[in-house]
PDB file of N, CA and C in Angstrom:
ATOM      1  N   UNK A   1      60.236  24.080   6.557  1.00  0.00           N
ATOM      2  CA  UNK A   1      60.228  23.159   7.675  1.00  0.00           C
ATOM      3  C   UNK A   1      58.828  22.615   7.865  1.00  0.00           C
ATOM      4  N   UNK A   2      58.792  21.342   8.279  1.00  0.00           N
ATOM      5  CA  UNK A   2      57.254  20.933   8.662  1.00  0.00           C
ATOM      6  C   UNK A   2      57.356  21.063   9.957  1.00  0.00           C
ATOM      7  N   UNK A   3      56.068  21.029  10.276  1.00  0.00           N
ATOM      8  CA  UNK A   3      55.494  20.694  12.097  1.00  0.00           C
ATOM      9  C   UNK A   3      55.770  22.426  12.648  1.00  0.00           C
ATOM     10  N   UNK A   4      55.766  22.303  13.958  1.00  0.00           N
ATOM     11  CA  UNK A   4      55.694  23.011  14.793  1.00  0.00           C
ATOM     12  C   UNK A   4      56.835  23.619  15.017  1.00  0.00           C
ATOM     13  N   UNK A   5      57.150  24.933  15.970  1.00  0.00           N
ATOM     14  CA  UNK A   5      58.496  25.206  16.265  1.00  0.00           C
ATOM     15  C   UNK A   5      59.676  24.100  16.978  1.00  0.00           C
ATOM     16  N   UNK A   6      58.782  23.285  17.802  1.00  0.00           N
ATOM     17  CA  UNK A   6      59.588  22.380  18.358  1.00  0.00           C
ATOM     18  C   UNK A   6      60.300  21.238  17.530  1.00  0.00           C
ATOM     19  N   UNK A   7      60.211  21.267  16.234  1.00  0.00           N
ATOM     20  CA  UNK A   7      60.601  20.534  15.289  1.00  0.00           C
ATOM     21  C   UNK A   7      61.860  21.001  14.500  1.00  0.00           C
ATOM     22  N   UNK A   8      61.614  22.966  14.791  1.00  0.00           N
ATOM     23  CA  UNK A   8      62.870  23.274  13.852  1.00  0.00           C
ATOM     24  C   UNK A   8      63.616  23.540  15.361  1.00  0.00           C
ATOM     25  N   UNK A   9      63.087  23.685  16.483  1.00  0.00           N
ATOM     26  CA  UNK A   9      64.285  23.623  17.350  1.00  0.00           C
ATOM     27  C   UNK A   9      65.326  22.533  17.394  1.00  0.00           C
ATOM     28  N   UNK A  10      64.586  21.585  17.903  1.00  0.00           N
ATOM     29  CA  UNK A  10      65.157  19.931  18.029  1.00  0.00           C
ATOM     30  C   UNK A  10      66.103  19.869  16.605  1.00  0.00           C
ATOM     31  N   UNK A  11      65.510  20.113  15.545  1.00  0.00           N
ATOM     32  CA  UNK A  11      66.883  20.194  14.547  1.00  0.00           C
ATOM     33  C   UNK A  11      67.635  20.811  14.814  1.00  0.00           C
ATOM     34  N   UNK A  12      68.022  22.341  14.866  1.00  0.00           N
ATOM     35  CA  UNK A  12      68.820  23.588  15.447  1.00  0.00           C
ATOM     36  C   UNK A  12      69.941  22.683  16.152  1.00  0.00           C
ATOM     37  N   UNK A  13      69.321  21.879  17.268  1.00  0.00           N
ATOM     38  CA  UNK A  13      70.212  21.436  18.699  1.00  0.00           C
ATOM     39  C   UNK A  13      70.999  20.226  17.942  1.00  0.00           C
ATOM     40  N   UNK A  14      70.512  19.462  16.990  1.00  0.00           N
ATOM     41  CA  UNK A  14      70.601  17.966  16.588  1.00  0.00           C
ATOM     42  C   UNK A  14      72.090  18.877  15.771  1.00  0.00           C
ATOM     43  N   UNK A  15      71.642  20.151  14.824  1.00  0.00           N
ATOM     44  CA  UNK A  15      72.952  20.325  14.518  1.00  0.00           C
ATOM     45  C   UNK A  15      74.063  21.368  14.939  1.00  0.00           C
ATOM     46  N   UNK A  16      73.525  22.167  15.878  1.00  0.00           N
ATOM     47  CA  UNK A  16      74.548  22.691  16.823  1.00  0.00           C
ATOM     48  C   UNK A  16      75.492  21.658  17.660  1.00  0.00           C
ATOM     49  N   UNK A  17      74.698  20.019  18.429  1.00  0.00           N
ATOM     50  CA  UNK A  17      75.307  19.350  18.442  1.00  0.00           C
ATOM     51  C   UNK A  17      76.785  18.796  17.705  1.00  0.00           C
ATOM     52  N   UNK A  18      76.388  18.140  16.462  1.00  0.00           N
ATOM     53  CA  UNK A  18      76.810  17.786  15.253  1.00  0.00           C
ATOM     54  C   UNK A  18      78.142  18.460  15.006  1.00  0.00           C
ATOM     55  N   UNK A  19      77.763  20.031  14.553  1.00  0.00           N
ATOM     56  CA  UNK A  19      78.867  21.226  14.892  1.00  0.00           C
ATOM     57  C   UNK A  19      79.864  21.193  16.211  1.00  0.00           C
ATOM     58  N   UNK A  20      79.445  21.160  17.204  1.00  0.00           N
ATOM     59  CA  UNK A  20      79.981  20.869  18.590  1.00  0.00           C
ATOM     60  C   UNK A  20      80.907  20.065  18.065  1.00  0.00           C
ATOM     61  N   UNK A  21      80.222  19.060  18.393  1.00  0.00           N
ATOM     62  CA  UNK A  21      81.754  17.327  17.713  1.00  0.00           C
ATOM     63  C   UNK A  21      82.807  17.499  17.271  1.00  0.00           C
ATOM     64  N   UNK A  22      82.133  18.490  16.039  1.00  0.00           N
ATOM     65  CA  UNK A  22      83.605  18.421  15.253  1.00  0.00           C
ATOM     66  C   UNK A  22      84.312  19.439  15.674  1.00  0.00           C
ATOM     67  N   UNK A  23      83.938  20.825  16.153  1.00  0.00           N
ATOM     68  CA  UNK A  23      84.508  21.208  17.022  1.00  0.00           C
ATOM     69  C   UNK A  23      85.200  21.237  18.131  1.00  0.00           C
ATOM     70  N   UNK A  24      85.404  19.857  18.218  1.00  0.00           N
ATOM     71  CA  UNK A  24      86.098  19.522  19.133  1.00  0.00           C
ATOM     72  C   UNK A  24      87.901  18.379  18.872  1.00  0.00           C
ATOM     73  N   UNK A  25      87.554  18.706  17.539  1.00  0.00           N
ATOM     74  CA  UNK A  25      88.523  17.995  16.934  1.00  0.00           C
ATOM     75  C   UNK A  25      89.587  19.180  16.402  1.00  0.00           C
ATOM     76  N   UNK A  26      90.563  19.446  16.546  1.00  0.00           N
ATOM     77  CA  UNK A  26      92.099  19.564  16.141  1.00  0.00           C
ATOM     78  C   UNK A  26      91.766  20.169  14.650  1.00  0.00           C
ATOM     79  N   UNK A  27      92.055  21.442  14.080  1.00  0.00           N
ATOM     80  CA  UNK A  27      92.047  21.528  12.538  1.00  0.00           C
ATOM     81  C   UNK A  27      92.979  20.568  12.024  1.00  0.00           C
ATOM     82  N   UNK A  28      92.589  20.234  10.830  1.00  0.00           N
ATOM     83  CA  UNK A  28      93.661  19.363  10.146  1.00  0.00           C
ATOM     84  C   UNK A  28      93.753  17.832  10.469  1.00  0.00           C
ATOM     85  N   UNK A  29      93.131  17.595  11.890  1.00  0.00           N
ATOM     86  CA  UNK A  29      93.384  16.287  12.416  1.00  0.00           C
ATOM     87  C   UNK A  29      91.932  15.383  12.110  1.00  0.00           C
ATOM     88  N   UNK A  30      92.767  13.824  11.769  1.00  0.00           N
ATOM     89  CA  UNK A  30      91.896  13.398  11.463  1.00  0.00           C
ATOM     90  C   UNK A  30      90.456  13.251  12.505  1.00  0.00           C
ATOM     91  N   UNK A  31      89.324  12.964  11.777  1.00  0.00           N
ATOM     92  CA  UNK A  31      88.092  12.324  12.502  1.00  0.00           C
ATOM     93  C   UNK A  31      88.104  10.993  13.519  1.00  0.00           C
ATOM     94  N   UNK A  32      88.214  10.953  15.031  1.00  0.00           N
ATOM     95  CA  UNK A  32      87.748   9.065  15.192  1.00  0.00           C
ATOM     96  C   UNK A  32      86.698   8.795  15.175  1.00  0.00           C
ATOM     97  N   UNK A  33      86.786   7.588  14.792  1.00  0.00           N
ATOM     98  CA  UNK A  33      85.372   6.798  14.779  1.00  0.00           C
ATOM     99  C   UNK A  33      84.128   7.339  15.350  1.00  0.00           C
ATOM    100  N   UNK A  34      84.465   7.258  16.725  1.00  0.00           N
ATOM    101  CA  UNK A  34      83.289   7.620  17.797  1.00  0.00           C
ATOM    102  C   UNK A  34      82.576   9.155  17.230  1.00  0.00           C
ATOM    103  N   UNK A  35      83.617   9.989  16.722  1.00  0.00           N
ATOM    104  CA  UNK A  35      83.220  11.274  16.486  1.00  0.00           C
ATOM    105  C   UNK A  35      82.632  11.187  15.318  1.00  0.00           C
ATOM    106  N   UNK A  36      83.218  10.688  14.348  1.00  0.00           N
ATOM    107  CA  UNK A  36      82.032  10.264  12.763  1.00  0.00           C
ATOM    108  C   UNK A  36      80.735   9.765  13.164  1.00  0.00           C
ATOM    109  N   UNK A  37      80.711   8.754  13.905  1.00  0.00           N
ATOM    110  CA  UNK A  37      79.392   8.405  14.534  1.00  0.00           C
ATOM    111  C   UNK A  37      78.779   9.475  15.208  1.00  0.00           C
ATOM    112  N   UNK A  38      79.131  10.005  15.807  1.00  0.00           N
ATOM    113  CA  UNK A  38      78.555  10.422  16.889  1.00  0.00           C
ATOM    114  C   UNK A  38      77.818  12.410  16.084  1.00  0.00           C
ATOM    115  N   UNK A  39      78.842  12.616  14.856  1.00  0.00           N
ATOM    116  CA  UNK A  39      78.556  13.569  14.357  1.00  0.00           C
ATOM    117  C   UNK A  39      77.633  12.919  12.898  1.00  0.00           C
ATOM    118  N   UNK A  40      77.290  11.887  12.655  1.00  0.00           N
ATOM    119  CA  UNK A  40      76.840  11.261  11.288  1.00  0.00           C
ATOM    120  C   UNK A  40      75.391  11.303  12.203  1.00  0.00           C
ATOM    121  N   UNK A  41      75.338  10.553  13.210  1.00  0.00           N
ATOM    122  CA  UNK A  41      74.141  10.473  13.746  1.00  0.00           C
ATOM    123  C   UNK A  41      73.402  12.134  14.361  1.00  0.00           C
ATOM    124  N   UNK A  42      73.714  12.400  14.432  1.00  0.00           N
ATOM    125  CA  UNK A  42      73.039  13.886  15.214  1.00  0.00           C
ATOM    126  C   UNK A  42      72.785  14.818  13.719  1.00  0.00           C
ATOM    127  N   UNK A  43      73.505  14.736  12.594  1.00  0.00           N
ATOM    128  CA  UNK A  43      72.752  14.909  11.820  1.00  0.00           C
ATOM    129  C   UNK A  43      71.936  13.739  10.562  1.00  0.00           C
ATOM    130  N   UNK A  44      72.137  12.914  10.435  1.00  0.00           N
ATOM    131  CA  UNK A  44      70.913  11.695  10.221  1.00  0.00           C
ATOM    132  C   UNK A  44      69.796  12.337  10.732  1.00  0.00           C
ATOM    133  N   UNK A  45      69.612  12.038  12.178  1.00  0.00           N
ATOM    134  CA  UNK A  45      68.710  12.301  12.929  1.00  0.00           C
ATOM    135  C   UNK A  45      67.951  14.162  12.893  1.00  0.00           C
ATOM    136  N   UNK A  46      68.617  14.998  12.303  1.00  0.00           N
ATOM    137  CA  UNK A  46      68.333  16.229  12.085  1.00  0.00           C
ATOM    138  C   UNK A  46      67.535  15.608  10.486  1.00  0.00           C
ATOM    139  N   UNK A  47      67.757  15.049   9.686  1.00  0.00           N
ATOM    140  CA  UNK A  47      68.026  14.941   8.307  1.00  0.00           C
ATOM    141  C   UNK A  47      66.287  14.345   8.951  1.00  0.00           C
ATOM    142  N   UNK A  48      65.936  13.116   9.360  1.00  0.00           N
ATOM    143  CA  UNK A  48      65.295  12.701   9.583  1.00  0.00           C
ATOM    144  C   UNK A  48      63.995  13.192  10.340  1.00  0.00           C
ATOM    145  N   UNK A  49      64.169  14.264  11.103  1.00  0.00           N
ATOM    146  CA  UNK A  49      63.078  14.876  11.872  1.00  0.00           C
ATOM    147  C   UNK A  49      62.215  16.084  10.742  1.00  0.00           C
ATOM    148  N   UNK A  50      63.264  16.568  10.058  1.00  0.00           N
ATOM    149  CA  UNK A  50      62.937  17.451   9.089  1.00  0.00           C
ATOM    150  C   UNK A  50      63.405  17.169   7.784  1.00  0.00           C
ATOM    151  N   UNK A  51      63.170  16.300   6.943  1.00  0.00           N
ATOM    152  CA  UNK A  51      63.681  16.123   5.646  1.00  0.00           C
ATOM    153  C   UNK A  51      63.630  16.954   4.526  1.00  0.00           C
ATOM    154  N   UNK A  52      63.358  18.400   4.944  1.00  0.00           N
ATOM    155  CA  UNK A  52      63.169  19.647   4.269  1.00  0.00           C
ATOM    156  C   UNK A  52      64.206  20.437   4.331  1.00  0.00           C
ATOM    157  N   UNK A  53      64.995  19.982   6.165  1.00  0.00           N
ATOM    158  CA  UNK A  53      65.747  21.185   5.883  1.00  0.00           C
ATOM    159  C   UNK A  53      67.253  20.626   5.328  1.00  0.00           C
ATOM    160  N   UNK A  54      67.328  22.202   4.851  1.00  0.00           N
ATOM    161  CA  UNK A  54      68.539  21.941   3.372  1.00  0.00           C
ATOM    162  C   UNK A  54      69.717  22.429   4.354  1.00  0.00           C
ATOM    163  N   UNK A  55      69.916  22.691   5.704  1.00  0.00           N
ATOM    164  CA  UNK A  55      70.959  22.955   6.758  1.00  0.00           C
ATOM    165  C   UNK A  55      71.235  21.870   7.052  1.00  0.00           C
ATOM    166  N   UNK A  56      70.170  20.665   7.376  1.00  0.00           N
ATOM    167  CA  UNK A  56      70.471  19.502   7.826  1.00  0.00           C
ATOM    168  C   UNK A  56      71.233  18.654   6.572  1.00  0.00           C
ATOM    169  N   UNK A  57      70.905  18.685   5.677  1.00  0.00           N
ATOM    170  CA  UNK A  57      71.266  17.741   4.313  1.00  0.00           C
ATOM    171  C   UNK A  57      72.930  18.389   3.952  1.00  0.00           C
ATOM    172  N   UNK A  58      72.780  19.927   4.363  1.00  0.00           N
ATOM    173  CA  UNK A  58      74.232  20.285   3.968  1.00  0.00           C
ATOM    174  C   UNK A  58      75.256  19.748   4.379  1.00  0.00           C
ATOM    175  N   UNK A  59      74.869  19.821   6.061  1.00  0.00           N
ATOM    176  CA  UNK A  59      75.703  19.708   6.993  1.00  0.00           C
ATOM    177  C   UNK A  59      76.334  17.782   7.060  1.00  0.00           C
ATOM    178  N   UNK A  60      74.769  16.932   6.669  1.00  0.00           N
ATOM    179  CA  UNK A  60      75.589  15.484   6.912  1.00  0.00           C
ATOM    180  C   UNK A  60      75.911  15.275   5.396  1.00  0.00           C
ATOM    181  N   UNK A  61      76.093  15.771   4.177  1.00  0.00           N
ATOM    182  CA  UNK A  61      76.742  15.691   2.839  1.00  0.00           C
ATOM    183  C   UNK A  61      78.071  16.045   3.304  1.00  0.00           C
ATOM    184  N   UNK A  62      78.573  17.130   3.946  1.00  0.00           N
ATOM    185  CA  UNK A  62      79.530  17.737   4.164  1.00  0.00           C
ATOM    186  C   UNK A  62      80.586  16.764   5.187  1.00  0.00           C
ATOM    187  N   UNK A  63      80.130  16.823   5.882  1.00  0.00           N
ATOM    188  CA  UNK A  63      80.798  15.477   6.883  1.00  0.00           C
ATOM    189  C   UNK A  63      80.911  14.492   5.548  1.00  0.00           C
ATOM    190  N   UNK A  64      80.719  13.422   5.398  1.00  0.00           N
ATOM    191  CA  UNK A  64      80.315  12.366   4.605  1.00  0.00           C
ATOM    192  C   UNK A  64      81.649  12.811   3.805  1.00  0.00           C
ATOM    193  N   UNK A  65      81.652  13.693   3.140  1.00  0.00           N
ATOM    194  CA  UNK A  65      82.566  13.949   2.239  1.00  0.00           C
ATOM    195  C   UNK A  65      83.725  14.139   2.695  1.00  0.00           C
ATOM    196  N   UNK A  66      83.880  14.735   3.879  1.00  0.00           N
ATOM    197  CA  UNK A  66      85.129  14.827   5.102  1.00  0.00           C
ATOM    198  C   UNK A  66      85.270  13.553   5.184  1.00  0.00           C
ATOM    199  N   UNK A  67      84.983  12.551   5.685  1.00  0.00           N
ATOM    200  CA  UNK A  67      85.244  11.411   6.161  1.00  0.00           C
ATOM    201  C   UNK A  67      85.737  10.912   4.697  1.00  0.00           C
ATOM    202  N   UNK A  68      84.854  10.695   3.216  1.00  0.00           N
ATOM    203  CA  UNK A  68      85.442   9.999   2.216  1.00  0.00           C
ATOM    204  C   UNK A  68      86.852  10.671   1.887  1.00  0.00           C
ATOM    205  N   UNK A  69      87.291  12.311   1.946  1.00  0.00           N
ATOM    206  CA  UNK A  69      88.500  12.665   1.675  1.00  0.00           C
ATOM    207  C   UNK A  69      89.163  11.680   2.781  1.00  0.00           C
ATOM    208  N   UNK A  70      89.058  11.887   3.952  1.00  0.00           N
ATOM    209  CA  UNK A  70      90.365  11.395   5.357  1.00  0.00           C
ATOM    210  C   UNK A  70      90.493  10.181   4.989  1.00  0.00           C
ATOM    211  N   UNK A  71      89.286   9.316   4.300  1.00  0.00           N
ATOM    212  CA  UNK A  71      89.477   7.820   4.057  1.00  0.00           C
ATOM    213  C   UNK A  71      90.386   7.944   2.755  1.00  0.00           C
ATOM    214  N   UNK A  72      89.856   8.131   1.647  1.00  0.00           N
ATOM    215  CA  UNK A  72      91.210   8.303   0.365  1.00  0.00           C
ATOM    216  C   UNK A  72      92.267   8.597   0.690  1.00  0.00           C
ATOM    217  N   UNK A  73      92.496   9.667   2.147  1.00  0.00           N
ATOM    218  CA  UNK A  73      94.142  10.109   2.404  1.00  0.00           C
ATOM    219  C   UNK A  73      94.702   8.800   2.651  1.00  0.00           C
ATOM    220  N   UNK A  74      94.054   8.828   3.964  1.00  0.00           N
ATOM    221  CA  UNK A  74      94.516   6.928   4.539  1.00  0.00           C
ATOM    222  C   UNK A  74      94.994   6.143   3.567  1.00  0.00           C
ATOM    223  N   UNK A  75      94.063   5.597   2.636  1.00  0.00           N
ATOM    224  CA  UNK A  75      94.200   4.530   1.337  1.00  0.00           C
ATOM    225  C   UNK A  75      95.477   5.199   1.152  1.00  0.00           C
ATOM    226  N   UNK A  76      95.626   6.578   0.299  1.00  0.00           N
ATOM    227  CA  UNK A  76      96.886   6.688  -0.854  1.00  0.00           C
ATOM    228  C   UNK A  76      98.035   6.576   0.167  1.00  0.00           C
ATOM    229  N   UNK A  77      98.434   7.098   1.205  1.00  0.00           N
ATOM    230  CA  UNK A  77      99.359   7.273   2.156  1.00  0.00           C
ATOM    231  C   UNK A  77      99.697   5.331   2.997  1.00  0.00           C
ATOM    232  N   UNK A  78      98.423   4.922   3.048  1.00  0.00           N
ATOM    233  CA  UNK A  78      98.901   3.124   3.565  1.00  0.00           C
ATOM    234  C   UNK A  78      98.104   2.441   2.423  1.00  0.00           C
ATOM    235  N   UNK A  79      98.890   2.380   1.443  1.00  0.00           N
ATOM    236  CA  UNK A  79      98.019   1.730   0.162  1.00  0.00           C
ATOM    237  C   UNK A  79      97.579  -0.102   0.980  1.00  0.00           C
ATOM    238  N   UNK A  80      97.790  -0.468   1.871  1.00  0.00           N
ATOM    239  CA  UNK A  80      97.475  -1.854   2.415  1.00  0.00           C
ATOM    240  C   UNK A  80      96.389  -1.925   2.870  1.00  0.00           C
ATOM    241  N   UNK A  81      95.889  -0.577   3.209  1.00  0.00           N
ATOM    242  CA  UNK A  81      94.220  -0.206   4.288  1.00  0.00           C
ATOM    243  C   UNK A  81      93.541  -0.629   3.135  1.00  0.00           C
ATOM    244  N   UNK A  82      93.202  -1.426   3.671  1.00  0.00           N
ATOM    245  CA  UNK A  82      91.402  -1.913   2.448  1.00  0.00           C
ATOM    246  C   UNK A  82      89.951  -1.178   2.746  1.00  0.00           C
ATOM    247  N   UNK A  83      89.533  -0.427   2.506  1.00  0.00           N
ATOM    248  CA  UNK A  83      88.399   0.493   2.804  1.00  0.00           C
ATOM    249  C   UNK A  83      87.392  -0.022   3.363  1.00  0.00           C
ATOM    250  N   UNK A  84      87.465  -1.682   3.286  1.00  0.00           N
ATOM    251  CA  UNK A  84      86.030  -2.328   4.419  1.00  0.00           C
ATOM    252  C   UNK A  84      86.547  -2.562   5.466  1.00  0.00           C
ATOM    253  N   UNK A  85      87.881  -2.153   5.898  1.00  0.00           N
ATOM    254  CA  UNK A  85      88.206  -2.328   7.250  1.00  0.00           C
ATOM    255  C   UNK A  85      89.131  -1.526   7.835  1.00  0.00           C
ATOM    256  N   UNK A  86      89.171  -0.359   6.914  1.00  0.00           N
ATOM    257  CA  UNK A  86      89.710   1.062   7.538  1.00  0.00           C
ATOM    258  C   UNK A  86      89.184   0.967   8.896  1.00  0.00           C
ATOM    259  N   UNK A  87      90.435   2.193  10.133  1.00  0.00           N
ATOM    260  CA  UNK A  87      89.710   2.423  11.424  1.00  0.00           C
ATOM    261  C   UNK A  87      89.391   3.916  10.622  1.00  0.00           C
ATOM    262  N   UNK A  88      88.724   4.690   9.635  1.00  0.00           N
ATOM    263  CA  UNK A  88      88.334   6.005   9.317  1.00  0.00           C
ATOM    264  C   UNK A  88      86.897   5.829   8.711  1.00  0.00           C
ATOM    265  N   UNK A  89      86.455   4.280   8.474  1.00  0.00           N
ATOM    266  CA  UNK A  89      85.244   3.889   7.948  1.00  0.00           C
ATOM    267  C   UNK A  89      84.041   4.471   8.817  1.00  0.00           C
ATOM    268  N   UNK A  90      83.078   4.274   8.771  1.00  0.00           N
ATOM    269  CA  UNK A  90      81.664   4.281   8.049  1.00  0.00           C
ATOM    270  C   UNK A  90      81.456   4.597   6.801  1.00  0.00           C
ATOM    271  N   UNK A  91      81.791   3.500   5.958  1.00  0.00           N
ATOM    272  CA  UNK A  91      81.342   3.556   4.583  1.00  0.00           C
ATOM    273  C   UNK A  91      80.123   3.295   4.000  1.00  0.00           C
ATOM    274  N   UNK A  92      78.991   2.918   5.103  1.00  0.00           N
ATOM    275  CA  UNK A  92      77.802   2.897   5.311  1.00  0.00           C
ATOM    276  C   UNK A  92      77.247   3.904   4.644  1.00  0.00           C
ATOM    277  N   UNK A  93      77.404   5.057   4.909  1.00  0.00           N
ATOM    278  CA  UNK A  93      76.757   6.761   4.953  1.00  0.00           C
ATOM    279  C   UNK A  93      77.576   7.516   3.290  1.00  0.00           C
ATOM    280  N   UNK A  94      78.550   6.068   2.679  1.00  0.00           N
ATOM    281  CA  UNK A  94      79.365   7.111   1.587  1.00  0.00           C
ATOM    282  C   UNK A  94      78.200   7.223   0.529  1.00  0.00           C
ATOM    283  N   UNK A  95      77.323   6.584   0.332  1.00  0.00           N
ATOM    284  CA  UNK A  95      76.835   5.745  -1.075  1.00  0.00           C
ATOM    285  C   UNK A  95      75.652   7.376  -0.840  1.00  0.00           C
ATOM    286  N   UNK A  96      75.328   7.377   0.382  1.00  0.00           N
ATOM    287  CA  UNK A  96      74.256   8.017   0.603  1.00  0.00           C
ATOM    288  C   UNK A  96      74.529   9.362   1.028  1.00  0.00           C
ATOM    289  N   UNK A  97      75.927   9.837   0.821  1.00  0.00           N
ATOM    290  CA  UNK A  97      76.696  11.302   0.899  1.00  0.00           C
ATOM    291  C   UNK A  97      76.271  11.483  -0.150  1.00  0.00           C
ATOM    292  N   UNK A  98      76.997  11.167  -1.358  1.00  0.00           N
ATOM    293  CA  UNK A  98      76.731  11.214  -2.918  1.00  0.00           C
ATOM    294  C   UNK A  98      75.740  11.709  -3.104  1.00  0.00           C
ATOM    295  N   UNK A  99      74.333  10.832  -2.800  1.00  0.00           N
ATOM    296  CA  UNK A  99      73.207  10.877  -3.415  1.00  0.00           C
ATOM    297  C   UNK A  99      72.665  12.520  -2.391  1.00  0.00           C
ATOM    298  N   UNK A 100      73.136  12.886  -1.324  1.00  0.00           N
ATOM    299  CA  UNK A 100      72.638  13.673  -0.356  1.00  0.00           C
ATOM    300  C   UNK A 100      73.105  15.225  -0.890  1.00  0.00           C
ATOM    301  N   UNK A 101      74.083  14.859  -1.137  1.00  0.00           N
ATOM    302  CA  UNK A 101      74.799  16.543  -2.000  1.00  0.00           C
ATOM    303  C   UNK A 101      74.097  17.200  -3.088  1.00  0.00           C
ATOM    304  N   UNK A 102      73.609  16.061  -3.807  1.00  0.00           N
ATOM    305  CA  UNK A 102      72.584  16.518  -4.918  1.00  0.00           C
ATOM    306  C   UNK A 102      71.393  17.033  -4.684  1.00  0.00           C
ATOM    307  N   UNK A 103      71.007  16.638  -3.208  1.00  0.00           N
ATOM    308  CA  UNK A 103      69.694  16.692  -2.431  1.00  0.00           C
ATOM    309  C   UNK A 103      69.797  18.317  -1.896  1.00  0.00           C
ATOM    310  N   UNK A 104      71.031  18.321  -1.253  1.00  0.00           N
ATOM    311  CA  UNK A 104      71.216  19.698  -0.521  1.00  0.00           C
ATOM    312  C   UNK A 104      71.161  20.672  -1.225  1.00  0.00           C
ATOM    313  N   UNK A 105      71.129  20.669  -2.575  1.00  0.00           N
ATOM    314  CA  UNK A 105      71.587  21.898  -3.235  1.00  0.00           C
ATOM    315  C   UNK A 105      70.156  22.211  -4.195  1.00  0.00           C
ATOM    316  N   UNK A 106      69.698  20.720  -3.819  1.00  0.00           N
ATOM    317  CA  UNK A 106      68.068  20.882  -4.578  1.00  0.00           C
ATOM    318  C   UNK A 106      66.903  21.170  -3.810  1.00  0.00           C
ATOM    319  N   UNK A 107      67.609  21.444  -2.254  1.00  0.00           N
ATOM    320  CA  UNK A 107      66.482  21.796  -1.194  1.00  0.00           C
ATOM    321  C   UNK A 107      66.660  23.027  -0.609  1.00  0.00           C
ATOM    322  N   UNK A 108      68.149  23.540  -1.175  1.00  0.00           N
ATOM    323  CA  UNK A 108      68.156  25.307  -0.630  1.00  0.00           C
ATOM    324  C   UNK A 108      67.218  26.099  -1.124  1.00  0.00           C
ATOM    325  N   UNK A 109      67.118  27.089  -0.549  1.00  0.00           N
ATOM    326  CA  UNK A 109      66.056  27.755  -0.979  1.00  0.00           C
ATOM    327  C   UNK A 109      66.619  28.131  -2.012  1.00  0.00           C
ATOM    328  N   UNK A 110      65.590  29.330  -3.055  1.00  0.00           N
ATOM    329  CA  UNK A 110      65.627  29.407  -4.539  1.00  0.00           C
ATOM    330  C   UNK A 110      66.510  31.154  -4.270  1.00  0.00           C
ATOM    331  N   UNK A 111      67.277  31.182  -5.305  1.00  0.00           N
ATOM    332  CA  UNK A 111      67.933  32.762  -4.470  1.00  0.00           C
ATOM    333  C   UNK A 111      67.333  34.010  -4.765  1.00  0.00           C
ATOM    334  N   UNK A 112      67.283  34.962  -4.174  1.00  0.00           N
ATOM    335  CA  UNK A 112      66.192  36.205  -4.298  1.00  0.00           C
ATOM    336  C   UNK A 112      66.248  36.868  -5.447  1.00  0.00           C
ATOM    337  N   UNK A 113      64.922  37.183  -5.676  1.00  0.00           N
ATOM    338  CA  UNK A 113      64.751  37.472  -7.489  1.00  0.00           C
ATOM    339  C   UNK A 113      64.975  38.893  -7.533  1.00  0.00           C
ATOM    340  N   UNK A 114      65.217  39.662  -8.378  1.00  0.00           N
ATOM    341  CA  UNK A 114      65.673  41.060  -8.723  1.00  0.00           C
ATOM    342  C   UNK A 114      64.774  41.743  -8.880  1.00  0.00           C
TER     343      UNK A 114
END
């Protein structure tokens, strides 16, 4: 982590937040909008305060990838939904899930040596 404690707190909250959200959603049931946003941003914004930590990178790869599965369900199930105007979009954040998963797994720590 860089900076001070108040830096890995404010992350902590950005993704206990984040966690919250989706916790508040139904297993199984899809994501709305407001909640993709509202859980994309609180970790962005974790991703962004600390670009080290590999909790923050997990956590908005992981979403990202939730949202691209619920969006493919959508597509195969209403093959008419066009993906730039799905209501399951932010396809904004897909291009940069991808690239973020590779990130997360290259910023965990290294695992304990024998």
């Amino acid at each position: 982590h860089q900076g001070g404690g108040d830096v890995g707190l404010l992350t902590k909250c950005l993704l206990k937040m984040g966690n919250w959200r989706l916790a508040q959603v139904a297993p199984g049931a899809p994501l709305t909008r407001d909640v993709q946003q509202a859980v994309l941003t609180s970790y962005q914004n974790a991703t962004e305060l600390d670009p080290d930590s590999y909790k923050g990178w997990h956590a908005w790869a992981l979403v990202n990838f939730r949202i691209m599965e619920q969006l493919m369900h959508t597509r195969r199930s209403q093959p008419s939904v066009s993906l730039a105007h799905s209501p399951t979009q932010p396809l904004s954040s897909a291009a940069a899930a991808m690239s973020s998963s590779g990130r997360s797994a290259s910023s965990s720590p290294p695992p304990p040596q024998s």
